[in-house]
C-alpha atoms as a PDB file:
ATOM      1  CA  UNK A   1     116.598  71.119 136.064  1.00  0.00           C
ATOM      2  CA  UNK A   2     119.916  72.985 135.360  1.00  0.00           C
ATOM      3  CA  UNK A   3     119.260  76.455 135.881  1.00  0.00           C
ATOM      4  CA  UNK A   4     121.989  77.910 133.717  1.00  0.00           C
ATOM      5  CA  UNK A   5     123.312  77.788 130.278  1.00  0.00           C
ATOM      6  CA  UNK A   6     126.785  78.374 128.554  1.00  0.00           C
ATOM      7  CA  UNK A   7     127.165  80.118 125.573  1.00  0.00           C
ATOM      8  CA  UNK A   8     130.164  79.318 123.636  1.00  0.00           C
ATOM      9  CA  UNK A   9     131.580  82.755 123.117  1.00  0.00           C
ATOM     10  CA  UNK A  10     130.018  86.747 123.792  1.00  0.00           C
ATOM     11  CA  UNK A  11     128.878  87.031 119.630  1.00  0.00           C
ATOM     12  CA  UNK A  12     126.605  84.398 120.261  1.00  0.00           C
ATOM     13  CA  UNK A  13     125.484  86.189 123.104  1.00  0.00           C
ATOM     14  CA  UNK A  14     125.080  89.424 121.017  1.00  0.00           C
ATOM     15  CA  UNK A  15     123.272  87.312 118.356  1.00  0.00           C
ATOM     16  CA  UNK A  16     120.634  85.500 120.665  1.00  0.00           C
ATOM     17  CA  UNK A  17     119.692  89.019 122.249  1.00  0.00           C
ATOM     18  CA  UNK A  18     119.238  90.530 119.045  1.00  0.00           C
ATOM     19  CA  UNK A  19     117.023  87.778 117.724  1.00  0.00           C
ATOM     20  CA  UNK A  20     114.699  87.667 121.008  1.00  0.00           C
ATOM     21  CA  UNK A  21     114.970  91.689 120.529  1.00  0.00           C
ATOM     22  CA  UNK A  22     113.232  91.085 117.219  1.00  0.00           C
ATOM     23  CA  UNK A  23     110.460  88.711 118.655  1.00  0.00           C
ATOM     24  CA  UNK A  24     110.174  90.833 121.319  1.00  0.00           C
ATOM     25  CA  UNK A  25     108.775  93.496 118.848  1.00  0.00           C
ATOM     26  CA  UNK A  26     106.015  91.307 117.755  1.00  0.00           C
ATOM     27  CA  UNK A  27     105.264  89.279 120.599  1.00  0.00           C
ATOM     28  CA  UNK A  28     106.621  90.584 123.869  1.00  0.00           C
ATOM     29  CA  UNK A  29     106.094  86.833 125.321  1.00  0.00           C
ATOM     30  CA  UNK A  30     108.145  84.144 126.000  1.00  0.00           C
ATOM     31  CA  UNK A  31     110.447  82.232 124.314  1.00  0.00           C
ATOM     32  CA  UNK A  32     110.756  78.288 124.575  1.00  0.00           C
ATOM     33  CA  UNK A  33     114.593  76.801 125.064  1.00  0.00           C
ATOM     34  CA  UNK A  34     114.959  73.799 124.343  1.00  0.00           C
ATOM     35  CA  UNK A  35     119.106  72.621 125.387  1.00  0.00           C
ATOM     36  CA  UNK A  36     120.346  69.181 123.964  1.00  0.00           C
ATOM     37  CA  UNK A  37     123.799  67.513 122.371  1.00  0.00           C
ATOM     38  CA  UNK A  38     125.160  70.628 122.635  1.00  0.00           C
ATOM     39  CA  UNK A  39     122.605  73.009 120.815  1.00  0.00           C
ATOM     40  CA  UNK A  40     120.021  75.551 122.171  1.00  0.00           C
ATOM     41  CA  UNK A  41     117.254  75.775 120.188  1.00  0.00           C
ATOM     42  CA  UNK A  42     115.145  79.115 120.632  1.00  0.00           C
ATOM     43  CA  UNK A  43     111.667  78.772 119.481  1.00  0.00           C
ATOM     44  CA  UNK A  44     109.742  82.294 119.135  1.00  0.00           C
ATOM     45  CA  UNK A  45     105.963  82.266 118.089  1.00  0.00           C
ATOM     46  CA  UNK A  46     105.182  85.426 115.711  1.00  0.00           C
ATOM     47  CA  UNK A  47     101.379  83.650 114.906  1.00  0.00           C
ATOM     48  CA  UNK A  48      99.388  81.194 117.236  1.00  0.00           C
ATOM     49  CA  UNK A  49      95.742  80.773 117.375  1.00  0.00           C
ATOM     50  CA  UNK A  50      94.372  82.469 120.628  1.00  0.00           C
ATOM     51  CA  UNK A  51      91.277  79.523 120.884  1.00  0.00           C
ATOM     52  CA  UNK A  52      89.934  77.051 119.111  1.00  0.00           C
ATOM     53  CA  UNK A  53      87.714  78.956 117.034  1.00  0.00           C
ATOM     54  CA  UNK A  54      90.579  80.789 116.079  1.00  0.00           C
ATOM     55  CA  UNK A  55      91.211  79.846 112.461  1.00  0.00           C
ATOM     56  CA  UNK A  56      94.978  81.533 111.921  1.00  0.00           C
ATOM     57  CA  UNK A  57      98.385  79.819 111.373  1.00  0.00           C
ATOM     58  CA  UNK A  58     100.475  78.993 114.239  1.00  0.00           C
ATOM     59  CA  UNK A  59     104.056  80.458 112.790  1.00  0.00           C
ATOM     60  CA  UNK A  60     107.209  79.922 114.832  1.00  0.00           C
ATOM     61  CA  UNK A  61     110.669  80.870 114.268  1.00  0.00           C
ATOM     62  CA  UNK A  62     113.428  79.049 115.317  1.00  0.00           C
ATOM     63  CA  UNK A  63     117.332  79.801 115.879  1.00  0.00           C
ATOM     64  CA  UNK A  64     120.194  77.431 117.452  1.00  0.00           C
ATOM     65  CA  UNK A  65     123.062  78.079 119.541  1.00  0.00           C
ATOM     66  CA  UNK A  66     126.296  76.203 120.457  1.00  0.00           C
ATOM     67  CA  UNK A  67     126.206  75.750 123.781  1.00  0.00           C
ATOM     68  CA  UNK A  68     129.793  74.166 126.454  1.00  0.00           C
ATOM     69  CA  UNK A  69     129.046  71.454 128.460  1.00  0.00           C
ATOM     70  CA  UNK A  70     126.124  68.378 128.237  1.00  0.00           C
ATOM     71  CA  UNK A  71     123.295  70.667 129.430  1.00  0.00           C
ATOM     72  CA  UNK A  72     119.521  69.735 128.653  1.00  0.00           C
ATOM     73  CA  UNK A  73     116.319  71.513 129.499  1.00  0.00           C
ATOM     74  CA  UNK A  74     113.056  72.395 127.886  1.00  0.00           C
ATOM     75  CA  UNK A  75     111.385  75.769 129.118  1.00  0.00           C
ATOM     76  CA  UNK A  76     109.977  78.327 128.479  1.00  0.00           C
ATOM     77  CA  UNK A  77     110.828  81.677 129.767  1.00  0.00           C
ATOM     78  CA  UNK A  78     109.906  85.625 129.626  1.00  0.00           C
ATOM     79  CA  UNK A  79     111.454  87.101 126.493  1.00  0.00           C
ATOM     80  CA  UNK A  80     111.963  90.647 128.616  1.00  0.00           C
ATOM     81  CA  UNK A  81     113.803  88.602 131.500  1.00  0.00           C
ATOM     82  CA  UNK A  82     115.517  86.643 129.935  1.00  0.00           C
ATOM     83  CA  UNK A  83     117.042  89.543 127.569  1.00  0.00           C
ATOM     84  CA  UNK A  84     118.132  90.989 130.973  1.00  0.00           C
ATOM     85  CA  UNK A  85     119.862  88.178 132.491  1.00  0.00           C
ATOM     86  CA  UNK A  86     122.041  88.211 128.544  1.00  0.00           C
ATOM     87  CA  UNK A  87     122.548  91.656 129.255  1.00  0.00           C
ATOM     88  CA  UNK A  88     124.151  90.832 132.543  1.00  0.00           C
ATOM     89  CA  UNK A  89     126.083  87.778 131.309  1.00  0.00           C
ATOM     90  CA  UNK A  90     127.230  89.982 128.438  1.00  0.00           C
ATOM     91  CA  UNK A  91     128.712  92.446 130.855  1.00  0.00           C
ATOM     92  CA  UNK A  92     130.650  89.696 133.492  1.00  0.00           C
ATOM     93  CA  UNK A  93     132.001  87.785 130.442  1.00  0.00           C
ATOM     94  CA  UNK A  94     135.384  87.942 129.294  1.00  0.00           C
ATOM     95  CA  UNK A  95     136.241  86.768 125.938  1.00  0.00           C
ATOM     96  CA  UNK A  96     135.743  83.203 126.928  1.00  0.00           C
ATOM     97  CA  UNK A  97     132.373  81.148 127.244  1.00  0.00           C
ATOM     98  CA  UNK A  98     129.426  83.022 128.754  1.00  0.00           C
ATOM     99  CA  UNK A  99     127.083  81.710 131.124  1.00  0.00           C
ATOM    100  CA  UNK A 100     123.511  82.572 131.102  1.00  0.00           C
ATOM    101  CA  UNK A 101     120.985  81.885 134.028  1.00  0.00           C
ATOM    102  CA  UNK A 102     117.535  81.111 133.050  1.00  0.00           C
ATOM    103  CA  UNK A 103     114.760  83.373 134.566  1.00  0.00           C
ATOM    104  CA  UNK A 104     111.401  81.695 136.404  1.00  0.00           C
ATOM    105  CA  UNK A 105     109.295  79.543 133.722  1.00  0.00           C
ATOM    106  CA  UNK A 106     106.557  80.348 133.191  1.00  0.00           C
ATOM    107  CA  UNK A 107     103.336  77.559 131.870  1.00  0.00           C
ATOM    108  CA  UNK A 108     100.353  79.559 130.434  1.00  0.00           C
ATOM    109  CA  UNK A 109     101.537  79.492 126.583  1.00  0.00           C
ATOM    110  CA  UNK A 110      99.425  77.885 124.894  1.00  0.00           C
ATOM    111  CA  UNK A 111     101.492  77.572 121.889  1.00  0.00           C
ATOM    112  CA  UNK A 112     104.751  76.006 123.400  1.00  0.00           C
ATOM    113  CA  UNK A 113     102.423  72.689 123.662  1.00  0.00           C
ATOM    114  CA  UNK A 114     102.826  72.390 120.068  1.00  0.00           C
ATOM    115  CA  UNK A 115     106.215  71.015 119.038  1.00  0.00           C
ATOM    116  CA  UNK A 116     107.413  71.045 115.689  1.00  0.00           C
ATOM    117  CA  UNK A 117     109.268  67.259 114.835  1.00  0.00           C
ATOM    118  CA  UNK A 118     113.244  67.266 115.071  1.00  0.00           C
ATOM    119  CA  UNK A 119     113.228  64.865 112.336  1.00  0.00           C
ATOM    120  CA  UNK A 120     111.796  63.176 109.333  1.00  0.00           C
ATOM    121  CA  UNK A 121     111.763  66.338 107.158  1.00  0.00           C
ATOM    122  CA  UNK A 122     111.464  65.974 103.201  1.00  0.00           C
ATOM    123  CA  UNK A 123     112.376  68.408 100.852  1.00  0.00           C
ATOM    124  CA  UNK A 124     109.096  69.484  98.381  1.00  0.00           C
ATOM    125  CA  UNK A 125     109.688  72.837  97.204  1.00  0.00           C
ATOM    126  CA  UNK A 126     112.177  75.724  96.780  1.00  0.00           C
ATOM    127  CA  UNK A 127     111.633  79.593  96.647  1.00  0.00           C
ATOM    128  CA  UNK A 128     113.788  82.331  97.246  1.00  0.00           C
ATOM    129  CA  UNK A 129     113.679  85.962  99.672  1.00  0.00           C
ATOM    130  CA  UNK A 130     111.879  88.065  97.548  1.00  0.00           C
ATOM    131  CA  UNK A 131     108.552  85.754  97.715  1.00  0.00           C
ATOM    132  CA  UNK A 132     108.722  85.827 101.346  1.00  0.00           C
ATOM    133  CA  UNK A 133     109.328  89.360 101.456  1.00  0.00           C
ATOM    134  CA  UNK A 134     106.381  90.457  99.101  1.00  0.00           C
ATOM    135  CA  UNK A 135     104.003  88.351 101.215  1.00  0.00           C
ATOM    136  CA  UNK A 136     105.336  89.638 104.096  1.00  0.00           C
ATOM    137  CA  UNK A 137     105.338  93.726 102.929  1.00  0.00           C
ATOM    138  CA  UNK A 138     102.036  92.800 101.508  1.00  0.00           C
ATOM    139  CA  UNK A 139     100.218  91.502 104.326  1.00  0.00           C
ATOM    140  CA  UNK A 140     101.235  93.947 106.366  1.00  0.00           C
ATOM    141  CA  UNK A 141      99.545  96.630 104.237  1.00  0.00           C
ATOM    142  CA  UNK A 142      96.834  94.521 104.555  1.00  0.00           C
ATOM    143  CA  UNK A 143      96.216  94.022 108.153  1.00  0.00           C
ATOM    144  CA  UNK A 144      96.957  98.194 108.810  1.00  0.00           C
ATOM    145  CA  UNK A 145      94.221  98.775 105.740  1.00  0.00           C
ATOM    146  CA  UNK A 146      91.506  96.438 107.294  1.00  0.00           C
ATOM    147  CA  UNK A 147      92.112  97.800 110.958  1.00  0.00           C
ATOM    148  CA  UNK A 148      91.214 101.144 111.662  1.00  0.00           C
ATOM    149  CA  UNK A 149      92.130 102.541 115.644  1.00  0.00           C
ATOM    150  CA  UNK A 150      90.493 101.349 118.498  1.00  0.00           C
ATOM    151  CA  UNK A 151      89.300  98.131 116.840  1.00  0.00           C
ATOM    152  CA  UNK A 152      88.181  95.245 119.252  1.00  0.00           C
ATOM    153  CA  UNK A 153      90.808  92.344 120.151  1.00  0.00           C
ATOM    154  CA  UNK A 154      88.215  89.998 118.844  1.00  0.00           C
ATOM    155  CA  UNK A 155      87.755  91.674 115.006  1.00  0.00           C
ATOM    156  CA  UNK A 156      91.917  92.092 115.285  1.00  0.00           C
ATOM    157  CA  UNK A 157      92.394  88.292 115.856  1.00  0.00           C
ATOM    158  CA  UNK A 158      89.753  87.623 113.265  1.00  0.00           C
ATOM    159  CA  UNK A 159      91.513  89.780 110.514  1.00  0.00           C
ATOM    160  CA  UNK A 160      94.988  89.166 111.465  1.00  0.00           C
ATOM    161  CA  UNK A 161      94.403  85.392 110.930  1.00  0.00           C
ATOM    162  CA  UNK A 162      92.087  85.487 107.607  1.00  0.00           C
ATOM    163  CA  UNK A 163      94.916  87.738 106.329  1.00  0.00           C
ATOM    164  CA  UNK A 164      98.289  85.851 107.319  1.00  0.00           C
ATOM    165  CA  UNK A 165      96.678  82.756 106.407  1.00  0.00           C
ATOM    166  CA  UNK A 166      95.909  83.081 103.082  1.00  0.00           C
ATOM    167  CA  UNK A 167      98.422  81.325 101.205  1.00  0.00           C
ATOM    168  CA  UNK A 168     101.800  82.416  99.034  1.00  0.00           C
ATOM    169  CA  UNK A 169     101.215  82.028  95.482  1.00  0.00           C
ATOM    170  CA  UNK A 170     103.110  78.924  94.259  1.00  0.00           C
ATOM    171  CA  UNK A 171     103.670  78.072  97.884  1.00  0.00           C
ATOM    172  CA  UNK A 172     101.672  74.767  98.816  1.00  0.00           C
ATOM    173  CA  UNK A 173     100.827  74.817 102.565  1.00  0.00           C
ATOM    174  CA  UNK A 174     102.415  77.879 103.373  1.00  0.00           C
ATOM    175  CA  UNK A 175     100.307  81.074 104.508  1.00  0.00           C
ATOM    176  CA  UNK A 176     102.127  84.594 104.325  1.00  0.00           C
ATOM    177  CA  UNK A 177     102.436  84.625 107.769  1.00  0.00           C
ATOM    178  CA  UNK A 178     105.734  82.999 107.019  1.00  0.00           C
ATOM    179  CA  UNK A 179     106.530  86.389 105.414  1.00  0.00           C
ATOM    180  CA  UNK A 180     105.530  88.086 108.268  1.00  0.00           C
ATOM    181  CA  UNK A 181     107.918  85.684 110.545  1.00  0.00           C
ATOM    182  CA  UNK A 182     111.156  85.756 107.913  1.00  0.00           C
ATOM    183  CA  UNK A 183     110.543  90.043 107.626  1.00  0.00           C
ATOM    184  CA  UNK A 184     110.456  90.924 112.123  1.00  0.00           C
ATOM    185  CA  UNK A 185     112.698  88.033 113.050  1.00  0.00           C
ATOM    186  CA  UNK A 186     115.541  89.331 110.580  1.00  0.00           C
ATOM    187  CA  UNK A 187     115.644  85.514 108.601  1.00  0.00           C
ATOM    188  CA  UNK A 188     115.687  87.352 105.069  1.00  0.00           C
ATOM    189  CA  UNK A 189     118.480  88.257 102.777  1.00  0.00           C
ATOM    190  CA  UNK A 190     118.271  88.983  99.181  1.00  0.00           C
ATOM    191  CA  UNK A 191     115.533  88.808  96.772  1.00  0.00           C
ATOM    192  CA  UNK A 192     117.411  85.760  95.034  1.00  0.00           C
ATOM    193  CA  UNK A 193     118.313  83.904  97.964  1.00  0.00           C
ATOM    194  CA  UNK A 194     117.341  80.324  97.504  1.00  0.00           C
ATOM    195  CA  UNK A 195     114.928  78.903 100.282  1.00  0.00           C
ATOM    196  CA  UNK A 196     113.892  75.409 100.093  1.00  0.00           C
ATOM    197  CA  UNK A 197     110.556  74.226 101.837  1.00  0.00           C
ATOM    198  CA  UNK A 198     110.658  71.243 103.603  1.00  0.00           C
ATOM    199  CA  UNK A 199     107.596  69.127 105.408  1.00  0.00           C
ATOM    200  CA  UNK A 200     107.193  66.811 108.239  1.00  0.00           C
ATOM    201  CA  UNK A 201     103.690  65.641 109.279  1.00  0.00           C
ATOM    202  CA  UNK A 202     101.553  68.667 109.785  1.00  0.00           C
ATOM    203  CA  UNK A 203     104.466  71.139 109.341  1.00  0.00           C
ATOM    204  CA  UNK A 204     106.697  73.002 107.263  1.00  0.00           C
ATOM    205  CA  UNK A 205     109.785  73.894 107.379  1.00  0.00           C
ATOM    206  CA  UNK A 206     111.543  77.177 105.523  1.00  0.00           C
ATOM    207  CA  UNK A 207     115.352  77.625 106.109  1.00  0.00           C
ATOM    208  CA  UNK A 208     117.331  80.591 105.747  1.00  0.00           C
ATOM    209  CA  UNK A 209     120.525  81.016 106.424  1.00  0.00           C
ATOM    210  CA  UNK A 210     119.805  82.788 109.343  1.00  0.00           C
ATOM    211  CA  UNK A 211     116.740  81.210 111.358  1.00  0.00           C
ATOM    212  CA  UNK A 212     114.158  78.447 110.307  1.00  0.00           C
ATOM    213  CA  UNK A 213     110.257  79.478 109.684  1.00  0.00           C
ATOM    214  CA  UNK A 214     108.573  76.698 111.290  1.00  0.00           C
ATOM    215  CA  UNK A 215     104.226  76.643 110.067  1.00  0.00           C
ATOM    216  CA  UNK A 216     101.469  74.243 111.444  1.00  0.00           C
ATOM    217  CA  UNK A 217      99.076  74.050 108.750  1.00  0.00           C
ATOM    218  CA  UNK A 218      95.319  74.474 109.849  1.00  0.00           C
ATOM    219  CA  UNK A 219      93.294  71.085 110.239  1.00  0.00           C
ATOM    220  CA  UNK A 220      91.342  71.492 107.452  1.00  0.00           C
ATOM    221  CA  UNK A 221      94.548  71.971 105.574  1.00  0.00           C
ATOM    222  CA  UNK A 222      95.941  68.717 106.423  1.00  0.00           C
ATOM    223  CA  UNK A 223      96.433  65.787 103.974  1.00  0.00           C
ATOM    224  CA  UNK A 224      95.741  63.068 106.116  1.00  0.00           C
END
């Protein structure tokens, strides 16, 4: 596999470390890059299941790059490494193209398995910033009310999930975890920005105009 990357120009640079900076906040993971037709697309899990009695949302966010050249790959790296080898690509680059080395893969996440389709996406809904954003503040509240310090990992899983997968008023299929996602990984604007919902098999799809909030709905959730 090609081991590095090109970046079309440093901003983009800038813009991809700020975004993994984000998810690196909530989840300081990994990050799955997936390179093709010119595009990096940067898939960032702020929910997954941890087991299969776990009953929460899996909620990814998603961002694309240009990228130079004909270069495909699908890995998955650390977050923390791979925000250093941008910091050293930042600091060699002129004002030109950039090019980024990949760090080690790694294969224990469990939710980089899971891929979200490319295409076949219909368009059912619309909402706008400010329903994301009230889910989002709101189940936050939440989560900090219901867990008190020193909490087991178990009971945290166990709340975090019931809570973030409750679903958004008015929102068909779509838990507030997806308000969680759009509020840490920086996708929301105004109150009245328009978001339409779009769905593809057992997923859904909110786009912002900066990032995509990418939900697997639970299996007993599923319409078939």
């Amino acid at each position: 596999m090609n081991r590095t990357f090109t970046l079309v120009d440093t901003p983009s640079v800038d813009d991809l470390a700020t975004y993994l900076g984000r998810a690196a906040r909530v989840e300081d993971g990994s990050v799955r890059l997936i390179a093709d037709s010119g595009v990096l697309a940067a898939y960032i899990a702020t929910l997954y299941p941890a087991g299969l009695l776990d009953a929460g949302p899996t909620v990814l966010g998603l961002r694309t790059f240009a990228l130079r050249g004909g270069t495909e790959f699908d890995a998955v790296v650390p977050i923390r490494s791979l925000l250093d080898r941008l910091t050293r690509a930042r600091e060699a680059a002129g004002d030109g193209h950039v090019p980024v080395n990949l760090p080690t893969e790694v294969s224990t996440v469990t939710w980089a398995g899971i891929s979200p389709p490319r295409g076949g996406w219909k368009h059912v809904d619309d909402t706008i910033g400010g329903v994301l954003e009230a889910a989002g503040r709101d189940g936050i509240e939440a989560v900090a009310d219901a867990l008190p310090e020193g909490t087991g990992e178990q009971i945290v899983r166990r709340v975090r999930g019931d809570i973030w997968g409750r679903p958004i008023e008015g929102l068909e299929h779509v838990p507030a975890g997806a308000g969680f996602a759009g509020i840490t990984l920086g996708f929301l604007g105004a109150a009245d920005e328009p978001i339409p919902v779009f769905e593809a098999g057992a997923w859904t799809r909110l786009s912002t105009a900066r990032g995509h909030i990418l939900v697997r709905r639970r299996s007993w959730s599923l319409l078939g």
